[in-house]
C-alpha atoms as a PDB file:
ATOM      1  CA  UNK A   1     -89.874 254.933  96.525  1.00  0.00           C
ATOM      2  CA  UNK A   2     -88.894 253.927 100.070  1.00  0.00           C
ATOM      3  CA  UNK A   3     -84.907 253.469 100.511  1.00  0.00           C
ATOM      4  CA  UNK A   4     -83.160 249.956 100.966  1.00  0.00           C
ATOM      5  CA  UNK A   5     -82.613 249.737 105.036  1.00  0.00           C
ATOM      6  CA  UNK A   6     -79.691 246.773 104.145  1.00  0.00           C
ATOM      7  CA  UNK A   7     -77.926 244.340 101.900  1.00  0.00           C
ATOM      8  CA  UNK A   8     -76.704 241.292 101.923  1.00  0.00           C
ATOM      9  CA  UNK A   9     -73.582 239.806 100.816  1.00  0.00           C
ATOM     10  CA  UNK A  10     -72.552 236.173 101.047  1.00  0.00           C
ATOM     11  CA  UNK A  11     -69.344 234.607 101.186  1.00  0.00           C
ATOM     12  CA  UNK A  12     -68.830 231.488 101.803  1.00  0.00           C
ATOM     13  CA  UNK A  13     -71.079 230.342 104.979  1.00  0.00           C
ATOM     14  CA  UNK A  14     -70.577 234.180 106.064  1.00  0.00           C
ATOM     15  CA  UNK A  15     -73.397 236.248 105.623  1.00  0.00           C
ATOM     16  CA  UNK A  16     -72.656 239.706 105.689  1.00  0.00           C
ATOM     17  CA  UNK A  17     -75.154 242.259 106.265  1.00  0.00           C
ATOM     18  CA  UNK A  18     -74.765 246.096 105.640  1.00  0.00           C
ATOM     19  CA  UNK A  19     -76.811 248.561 106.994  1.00  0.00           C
ATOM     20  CA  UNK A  20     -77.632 251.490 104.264  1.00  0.00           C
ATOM     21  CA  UNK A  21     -80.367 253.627 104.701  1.00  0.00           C
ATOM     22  CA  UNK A  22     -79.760 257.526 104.537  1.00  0.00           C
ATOM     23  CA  UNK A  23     -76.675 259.086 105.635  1.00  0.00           C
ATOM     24  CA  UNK A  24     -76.825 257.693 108.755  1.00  0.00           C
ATOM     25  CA  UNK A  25     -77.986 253.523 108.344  1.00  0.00           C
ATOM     26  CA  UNK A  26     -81.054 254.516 110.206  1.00  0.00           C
ATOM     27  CA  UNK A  27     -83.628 252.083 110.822  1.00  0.00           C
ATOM     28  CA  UNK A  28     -87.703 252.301 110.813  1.00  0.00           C
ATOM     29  CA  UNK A  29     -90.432 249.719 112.358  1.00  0.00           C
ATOM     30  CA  UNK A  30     -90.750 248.951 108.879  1.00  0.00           C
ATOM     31  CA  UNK A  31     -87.060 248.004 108.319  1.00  0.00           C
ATOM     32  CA  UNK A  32     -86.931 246.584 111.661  1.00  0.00           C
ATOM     33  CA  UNK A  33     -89.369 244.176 110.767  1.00  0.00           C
ATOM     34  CA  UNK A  34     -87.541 243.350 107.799  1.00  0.00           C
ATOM     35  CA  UNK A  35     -84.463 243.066 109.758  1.00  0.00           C
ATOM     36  CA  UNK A  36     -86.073 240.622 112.139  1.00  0.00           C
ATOM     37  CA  UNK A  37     -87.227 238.532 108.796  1.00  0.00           C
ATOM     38  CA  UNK A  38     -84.107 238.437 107.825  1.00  0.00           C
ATOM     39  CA  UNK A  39     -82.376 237.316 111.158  1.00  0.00           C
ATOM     40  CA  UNK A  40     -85.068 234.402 111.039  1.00  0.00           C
ATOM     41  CA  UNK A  41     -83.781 233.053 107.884  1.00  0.00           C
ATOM     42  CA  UNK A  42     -80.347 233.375 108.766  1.00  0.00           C
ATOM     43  CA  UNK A  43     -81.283 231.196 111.646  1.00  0.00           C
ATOM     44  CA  UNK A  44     -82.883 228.712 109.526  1.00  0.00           C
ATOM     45  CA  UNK A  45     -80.424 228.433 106.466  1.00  0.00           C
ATOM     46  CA  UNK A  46     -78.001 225.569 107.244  1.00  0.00           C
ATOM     47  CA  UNK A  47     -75.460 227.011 105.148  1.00  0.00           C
ATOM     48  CA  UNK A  48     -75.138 230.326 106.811  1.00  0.00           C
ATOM     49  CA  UNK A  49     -72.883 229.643 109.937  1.00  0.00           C
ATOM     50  CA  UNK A  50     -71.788 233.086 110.781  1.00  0.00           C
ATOM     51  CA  UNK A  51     -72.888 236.822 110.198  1.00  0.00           C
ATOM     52  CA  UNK A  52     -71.457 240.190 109.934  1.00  0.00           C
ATOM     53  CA  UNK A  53     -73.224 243.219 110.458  1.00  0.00           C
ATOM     54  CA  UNK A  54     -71.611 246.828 109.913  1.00  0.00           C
ATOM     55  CA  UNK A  55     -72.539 249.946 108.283  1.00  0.00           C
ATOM     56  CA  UNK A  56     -72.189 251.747 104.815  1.00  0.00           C
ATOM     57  CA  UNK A  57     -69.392 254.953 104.854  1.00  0.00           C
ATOM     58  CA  UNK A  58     -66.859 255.532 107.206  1.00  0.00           C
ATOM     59  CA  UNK A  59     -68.976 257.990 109.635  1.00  0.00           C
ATOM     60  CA  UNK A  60     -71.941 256.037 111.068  1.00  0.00           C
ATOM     61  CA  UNK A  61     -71.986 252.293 111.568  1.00  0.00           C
ATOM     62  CA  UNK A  62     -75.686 253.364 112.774  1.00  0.00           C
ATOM     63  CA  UNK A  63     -77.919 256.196 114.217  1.00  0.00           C
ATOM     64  CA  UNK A  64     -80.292 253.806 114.896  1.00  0.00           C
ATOM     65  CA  UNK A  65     -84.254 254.856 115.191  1.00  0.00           C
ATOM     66  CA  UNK A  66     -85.388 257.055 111.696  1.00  0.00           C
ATOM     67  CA  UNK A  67     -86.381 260.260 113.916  1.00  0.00           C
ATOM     68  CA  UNK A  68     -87.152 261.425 110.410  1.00  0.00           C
ATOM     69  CA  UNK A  69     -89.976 259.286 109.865  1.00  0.00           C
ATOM     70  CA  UNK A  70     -90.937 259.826 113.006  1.00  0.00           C
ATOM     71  CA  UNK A  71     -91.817 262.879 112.670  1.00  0.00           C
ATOM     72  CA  UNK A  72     -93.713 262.687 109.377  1.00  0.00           C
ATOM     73  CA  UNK A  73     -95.864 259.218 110.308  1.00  0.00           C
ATOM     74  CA  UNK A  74     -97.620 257.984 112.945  1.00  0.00           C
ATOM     75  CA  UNK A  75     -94.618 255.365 113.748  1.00  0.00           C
ATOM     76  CA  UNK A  76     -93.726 255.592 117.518  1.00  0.00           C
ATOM     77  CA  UNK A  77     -91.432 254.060 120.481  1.00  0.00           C
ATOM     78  CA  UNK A  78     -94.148 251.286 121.192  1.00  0.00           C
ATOM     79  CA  UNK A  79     -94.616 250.404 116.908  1.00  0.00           C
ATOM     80  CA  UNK A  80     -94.226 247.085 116.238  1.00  0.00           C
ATOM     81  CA  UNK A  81     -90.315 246.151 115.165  1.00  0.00           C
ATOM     82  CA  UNK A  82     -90.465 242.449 115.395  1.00  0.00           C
ATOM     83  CA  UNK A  83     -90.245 239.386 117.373  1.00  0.00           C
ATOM     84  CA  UNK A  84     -86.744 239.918 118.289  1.00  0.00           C
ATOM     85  CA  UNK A  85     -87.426 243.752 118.798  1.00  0.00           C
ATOM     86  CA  UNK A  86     -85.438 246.653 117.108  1.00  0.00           C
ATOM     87  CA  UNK A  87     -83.090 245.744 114.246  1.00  0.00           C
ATOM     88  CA  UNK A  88     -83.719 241.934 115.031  1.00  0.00           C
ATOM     89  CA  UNK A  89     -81.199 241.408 117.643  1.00  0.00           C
ATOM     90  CA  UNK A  90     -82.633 242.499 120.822  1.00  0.00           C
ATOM     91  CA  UNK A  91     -84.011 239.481 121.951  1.00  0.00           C
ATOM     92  CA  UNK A  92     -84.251 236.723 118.850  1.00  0.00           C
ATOM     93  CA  UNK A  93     -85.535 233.703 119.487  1.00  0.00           C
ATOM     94  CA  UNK A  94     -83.181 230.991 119.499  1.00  0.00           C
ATOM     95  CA  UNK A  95     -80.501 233.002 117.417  1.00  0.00           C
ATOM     96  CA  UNK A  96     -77.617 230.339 118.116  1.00  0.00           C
ATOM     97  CA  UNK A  97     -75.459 231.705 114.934  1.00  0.00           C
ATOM     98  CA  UNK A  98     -72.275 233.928 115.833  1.00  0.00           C
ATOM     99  CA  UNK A  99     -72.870 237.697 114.831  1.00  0.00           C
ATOM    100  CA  UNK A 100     -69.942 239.496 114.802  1.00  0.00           C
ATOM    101  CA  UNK A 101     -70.348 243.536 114.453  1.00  0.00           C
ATOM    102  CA  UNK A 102     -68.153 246.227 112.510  1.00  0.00           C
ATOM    103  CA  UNK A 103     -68.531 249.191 114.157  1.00  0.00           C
ATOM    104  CA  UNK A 104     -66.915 251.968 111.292  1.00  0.00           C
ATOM    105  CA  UNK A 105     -68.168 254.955 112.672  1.00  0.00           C
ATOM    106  CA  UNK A 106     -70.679 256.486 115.317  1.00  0.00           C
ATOM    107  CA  UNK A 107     -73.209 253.214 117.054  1.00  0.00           C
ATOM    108  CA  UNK A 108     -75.987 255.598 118.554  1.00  0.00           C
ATOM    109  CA  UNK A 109     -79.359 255.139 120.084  1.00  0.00           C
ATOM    110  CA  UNK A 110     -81.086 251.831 117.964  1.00  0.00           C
ATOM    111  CA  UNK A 111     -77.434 251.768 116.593  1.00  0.00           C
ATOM    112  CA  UNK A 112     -75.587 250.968 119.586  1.00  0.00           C
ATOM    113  CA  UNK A 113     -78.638 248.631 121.085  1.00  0.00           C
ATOM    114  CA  UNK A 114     -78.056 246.750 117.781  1.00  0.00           C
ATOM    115  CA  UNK A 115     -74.156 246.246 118.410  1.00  0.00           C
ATOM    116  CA  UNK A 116     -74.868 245.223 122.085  1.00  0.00           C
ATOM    117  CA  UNK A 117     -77.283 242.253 120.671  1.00  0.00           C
ATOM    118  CA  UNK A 118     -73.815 240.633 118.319  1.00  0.00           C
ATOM    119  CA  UNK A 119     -71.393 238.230 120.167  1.00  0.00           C
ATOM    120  CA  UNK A 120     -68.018 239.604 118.957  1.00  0.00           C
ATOM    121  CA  UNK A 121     -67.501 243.303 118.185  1.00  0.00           C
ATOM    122  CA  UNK A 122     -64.646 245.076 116.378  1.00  0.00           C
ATOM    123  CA  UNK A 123     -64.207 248.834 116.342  1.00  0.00           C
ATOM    124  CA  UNK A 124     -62.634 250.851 114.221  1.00  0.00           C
ATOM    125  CA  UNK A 125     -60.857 253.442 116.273  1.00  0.00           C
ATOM    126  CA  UNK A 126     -62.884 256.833 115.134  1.00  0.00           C
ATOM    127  CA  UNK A 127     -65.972 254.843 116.513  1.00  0.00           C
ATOM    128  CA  UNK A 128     -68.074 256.548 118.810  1.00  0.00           C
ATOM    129  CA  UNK A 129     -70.949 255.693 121.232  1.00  0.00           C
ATOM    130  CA  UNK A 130     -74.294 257.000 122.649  1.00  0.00           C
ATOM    131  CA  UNK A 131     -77.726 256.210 124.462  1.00  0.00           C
ATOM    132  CA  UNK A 132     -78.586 259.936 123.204  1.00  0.00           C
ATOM    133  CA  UNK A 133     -82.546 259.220 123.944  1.00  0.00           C
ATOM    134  CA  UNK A 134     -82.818 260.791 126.723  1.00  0.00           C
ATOM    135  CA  UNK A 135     -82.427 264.490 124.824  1.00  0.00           C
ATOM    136  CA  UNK A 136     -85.282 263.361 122.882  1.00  0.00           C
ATOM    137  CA  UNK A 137     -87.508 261.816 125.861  1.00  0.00           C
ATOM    138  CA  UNK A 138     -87.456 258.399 124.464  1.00  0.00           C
ATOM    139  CA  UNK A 139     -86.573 255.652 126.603  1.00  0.00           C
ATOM    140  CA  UNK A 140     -83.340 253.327 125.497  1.00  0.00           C
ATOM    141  CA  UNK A 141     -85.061 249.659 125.637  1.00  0.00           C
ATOM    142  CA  UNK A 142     -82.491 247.388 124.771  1.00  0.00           C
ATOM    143  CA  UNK A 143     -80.193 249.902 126.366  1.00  0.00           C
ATOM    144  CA  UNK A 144     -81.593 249.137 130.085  1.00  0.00           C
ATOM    145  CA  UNK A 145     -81.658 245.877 130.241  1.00  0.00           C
ATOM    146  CA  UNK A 146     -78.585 245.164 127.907  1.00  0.00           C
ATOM    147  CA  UNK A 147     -75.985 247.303 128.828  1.00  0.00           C
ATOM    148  CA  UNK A 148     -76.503 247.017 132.748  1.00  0.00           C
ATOM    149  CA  UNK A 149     -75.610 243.134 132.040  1.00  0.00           C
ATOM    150  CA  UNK A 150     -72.531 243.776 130.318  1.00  0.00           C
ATOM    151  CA  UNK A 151     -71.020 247.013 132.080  1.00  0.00           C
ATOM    152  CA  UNK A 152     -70.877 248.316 135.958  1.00  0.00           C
ATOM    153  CA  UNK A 153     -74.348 249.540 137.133  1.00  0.00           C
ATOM    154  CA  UNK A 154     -72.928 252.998 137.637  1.00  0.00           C
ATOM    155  CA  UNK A 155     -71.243 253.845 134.110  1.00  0.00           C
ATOM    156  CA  UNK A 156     -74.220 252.128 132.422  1.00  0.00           C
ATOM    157  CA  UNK A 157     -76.936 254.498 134.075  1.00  0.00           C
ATOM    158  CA  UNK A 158     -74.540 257.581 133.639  1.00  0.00           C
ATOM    159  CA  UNK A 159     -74.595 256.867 129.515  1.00  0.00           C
ATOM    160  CA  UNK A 160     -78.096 256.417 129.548  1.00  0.00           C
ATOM    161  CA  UNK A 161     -79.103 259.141 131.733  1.00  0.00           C
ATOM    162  CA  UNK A 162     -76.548 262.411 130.317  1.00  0.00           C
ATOM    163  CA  UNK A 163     -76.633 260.937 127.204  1.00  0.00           C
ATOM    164  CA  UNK A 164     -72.885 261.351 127.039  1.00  0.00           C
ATOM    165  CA  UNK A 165     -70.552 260.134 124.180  1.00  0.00           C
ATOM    166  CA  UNK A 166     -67.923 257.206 124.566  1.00  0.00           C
ATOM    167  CA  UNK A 167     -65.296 256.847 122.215  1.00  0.00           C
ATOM    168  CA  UNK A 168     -63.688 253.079 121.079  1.00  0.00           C
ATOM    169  CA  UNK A 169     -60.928 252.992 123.794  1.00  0.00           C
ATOM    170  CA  UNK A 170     -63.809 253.740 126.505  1.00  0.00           C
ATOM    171  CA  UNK A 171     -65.781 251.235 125.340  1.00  0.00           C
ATOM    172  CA  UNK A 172     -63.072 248.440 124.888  1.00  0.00           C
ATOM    173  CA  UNK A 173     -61.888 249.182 128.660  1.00  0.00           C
ATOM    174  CA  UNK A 174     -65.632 248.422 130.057  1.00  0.00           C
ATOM    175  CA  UNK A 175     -65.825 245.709 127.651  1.00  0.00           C
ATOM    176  CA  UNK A 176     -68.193 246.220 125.121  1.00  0.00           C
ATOM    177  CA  UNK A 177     -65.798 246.250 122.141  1.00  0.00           C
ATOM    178  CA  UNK A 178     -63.400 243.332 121.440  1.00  0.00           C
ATOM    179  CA  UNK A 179     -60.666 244.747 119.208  1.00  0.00           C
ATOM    180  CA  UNK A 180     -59.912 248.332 118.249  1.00  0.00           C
ATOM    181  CA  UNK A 181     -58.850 248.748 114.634  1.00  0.00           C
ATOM    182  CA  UNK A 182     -57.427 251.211 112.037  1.00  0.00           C
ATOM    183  CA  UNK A 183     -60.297 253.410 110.756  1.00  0.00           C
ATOM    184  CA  UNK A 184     -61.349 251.479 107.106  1.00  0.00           C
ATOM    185  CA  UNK A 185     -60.263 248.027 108.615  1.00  0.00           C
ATOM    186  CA  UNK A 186     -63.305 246.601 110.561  1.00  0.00           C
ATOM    187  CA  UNK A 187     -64.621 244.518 108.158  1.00  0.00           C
ATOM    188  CA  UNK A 188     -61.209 242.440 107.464  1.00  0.00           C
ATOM    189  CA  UNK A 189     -60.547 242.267 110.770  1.00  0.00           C
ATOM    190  CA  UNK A 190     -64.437 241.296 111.285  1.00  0.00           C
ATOM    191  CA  UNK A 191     -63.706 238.660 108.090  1.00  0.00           C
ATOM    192  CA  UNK A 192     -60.519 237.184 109.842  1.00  0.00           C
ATOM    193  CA  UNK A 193     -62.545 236.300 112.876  1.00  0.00           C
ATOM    194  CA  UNK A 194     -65.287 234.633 110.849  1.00  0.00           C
ATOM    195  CA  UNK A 195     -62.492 233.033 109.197  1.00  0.00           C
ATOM    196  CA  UNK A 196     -61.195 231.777 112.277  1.00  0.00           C
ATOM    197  CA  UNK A 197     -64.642 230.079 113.904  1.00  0.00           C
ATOM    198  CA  UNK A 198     -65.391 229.113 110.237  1.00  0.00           C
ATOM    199  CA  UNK A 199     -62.650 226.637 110.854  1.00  0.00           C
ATOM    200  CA  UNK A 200     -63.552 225.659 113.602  1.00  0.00           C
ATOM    201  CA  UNK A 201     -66.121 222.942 115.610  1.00  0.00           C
ATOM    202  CA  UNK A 202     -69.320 223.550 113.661  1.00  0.00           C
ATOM    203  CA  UNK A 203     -71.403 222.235 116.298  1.00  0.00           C
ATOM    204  CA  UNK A 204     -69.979 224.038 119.086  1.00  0.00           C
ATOM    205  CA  UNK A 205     -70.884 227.399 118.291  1.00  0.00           C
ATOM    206  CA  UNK A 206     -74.548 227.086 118.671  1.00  0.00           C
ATOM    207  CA  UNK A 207     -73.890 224.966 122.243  1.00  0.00           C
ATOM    208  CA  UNK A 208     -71.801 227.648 123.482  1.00  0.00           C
ATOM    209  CA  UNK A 209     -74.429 230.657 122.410  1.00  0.00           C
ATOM    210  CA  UNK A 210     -77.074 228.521 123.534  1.00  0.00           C
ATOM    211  CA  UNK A 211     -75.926 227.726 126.975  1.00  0.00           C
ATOM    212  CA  UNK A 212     -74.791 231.438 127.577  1.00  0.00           C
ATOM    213  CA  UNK A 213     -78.174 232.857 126.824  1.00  0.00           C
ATOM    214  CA  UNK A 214     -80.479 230.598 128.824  1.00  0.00           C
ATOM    215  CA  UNK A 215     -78.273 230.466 131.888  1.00  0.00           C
ATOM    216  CA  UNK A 216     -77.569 234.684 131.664  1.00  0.00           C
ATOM    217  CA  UNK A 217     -80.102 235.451 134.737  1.00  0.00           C
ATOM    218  CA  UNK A 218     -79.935 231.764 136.750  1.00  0.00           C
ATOM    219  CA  UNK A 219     -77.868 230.821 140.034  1.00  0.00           C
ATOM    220  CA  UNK A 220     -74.850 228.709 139.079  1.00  0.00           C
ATOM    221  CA  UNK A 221     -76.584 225.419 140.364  1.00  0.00           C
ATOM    222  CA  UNK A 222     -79.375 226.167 138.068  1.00  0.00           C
ATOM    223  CA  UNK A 223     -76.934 226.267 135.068  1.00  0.00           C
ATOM    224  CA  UNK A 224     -75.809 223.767 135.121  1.00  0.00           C
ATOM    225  CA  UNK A 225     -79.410 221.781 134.862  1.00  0.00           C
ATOM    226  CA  UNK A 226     -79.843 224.062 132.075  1.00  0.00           C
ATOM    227  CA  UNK A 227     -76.787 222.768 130.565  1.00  0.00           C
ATOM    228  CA  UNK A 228     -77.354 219.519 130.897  1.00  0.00           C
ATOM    229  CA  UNK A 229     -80.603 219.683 129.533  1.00  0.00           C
ATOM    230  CA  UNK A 230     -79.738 221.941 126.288  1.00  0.00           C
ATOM    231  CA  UNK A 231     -80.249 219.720 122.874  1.00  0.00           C
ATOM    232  CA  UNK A 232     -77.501 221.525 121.625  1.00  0.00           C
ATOM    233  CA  UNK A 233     -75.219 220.712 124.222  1.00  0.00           C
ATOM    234  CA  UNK A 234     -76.465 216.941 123.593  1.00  0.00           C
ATOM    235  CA  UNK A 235     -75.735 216.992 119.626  1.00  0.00           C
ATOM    236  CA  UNK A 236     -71.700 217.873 120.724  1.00  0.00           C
ATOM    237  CA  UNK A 237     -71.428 214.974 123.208  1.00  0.00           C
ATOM    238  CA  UNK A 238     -72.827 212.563 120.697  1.00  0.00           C
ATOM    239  CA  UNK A 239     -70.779 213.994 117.835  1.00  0.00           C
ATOM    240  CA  UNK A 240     -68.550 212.055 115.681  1.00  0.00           C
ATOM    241  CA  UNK A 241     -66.483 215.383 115.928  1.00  0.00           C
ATOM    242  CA  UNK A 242     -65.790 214.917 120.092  1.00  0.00           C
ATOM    243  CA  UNK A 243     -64.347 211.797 118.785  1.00  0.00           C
ATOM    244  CA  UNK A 244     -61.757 213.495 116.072  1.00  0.00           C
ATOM    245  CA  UNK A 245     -61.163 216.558 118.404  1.00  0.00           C
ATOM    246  CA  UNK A 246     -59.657 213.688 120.406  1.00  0.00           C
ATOM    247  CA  UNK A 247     -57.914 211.558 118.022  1.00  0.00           C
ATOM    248  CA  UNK A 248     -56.473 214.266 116.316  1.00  0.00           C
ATOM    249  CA  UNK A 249     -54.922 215.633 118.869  1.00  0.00           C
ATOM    250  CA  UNK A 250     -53.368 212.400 119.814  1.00  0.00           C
ATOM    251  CA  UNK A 251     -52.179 211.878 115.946  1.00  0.00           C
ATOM    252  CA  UNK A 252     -50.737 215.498 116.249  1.00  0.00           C
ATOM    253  CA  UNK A 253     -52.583 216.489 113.474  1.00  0.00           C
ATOM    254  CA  UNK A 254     -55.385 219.232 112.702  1.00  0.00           C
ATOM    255  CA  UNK A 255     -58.917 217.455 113.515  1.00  0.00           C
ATOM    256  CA  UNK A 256     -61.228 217.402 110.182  1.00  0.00           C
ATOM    257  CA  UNK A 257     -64.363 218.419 111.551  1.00  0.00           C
ATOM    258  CA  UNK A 258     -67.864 217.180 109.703  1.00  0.00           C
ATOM    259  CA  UNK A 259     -69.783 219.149 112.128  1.00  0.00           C
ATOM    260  CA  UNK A 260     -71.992 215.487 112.948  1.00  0.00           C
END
């Protein structure tokens, strides 16, 4: 009997997914394409606003690709994980939903790609992190085109070609990790954020996420077309909530927000 790659835990409009398989929350095509299934229906279920994802145990958050299953199948680099590639968050299609990540432990390989595809990430402050695939000859996908955008070209291609550990107050100084917290506290720290935007502007969330991922690559100019033209950006400037944002604010009160 094959292992359970995740669970899920709801809470509220919080989904919180935790990734379980072996002693180190790896991940095969197989799961991956679970993964991405589940991702979809996230995307699609009205009542799920928000997602966590972390790990199971306080060592490994994830080690990313099952080299275990490699080895015994016929399951390679090029295997099919998905539409939104390896562990569903590589490239999803029109994945609009906040996913915050709670990094308890070592975010390797597939591991670390995963964390680099969430929006807000906390890290506990054992966490460590690693493009280790080039000890093993495979090449880091997410990794080269991901981390480049969100790091300095030279530290970026140093990780990925030594292979070289970071730790969490490495990471947080080039950016990729939001908040550093006390080993055991990522997920209530990860809950208190999710708390926070749950709160907040419903319909703002997806405009914001929206507007940042089609405009990532485009001149400035070119933005702001894309802006313009985004439905989602549309939905909050016809909103009954850009009208209580305002009048709340001149009533001195906290705005009641119906997310319409």
């Amino acid at each position: 009997m094959s292992e359970i790659p995740f669970t899920l835990k709801t809470r509220n409009s919080i989904l919180e997914v935790t990734l379980c398989k072996g002693k180190a929350n790896v991940v095969s095509a197989r799961d991956s394409r679970e993964l991405n299934v589940m991702w979809e229906r996230f995307r699609d279920n009205p009542d799920q606003r928000f997602a966590i994802i972390t790990g199971k145990g306080e060592k490994f958050f994830s080690a990313g690709w099952d080299l275990k299953n490699v080895a015994e199948t016929e399951e390679s680099s090029d295997s099919d994980y998905g539409s939104g590639g390896f562990g569903g968050l590589n490239y999803p299609r029109n994945l609009n939903k906040p996913v915050i990540c709670a990094v308890n432990g070592i975010a390797c390989g597939g591991g670390f790609e995963i964390m680099l595809g969430c929006d807000i990430i906390v890290a506990e402050e054992h966490a460590t992190f690693s493009l280790p695939e080039i000890k093993v000859g495979v090449l880091p996908d997410s990794g080269v085109i991901k981390l480049r955008r969100r790091i300095p070209y030279h530290v970026a291609i140093d990780l990925m070609m030594t292979g070289r550990w970071m730790d969490a107050e490495e990471a947080k100084h080039w950016g990729l990790v939001n908040y550093i917290v006390p080993k055991g506290s990522g997920m209530i720290k990860a809950r208190e954020i999710a708390d926070t935007l749950a709160a907040g502007p419903p319909l703002l969330y997806p405009a914001i996420k929206q507007v940042l991922r089609l405009t990532e690559t485009v001149s400035e100019h070119e933005a702001f077309k894309i802006h313009d033209a985004c439905s989602s950006v549309e939905a909050v400037n016809r909103s009954e909530d850009i009208k209580e944002g305002a009048k709340a604010f001149a009533e001195k009160r906290e705005p009641v927000w119906r997310g319409e």
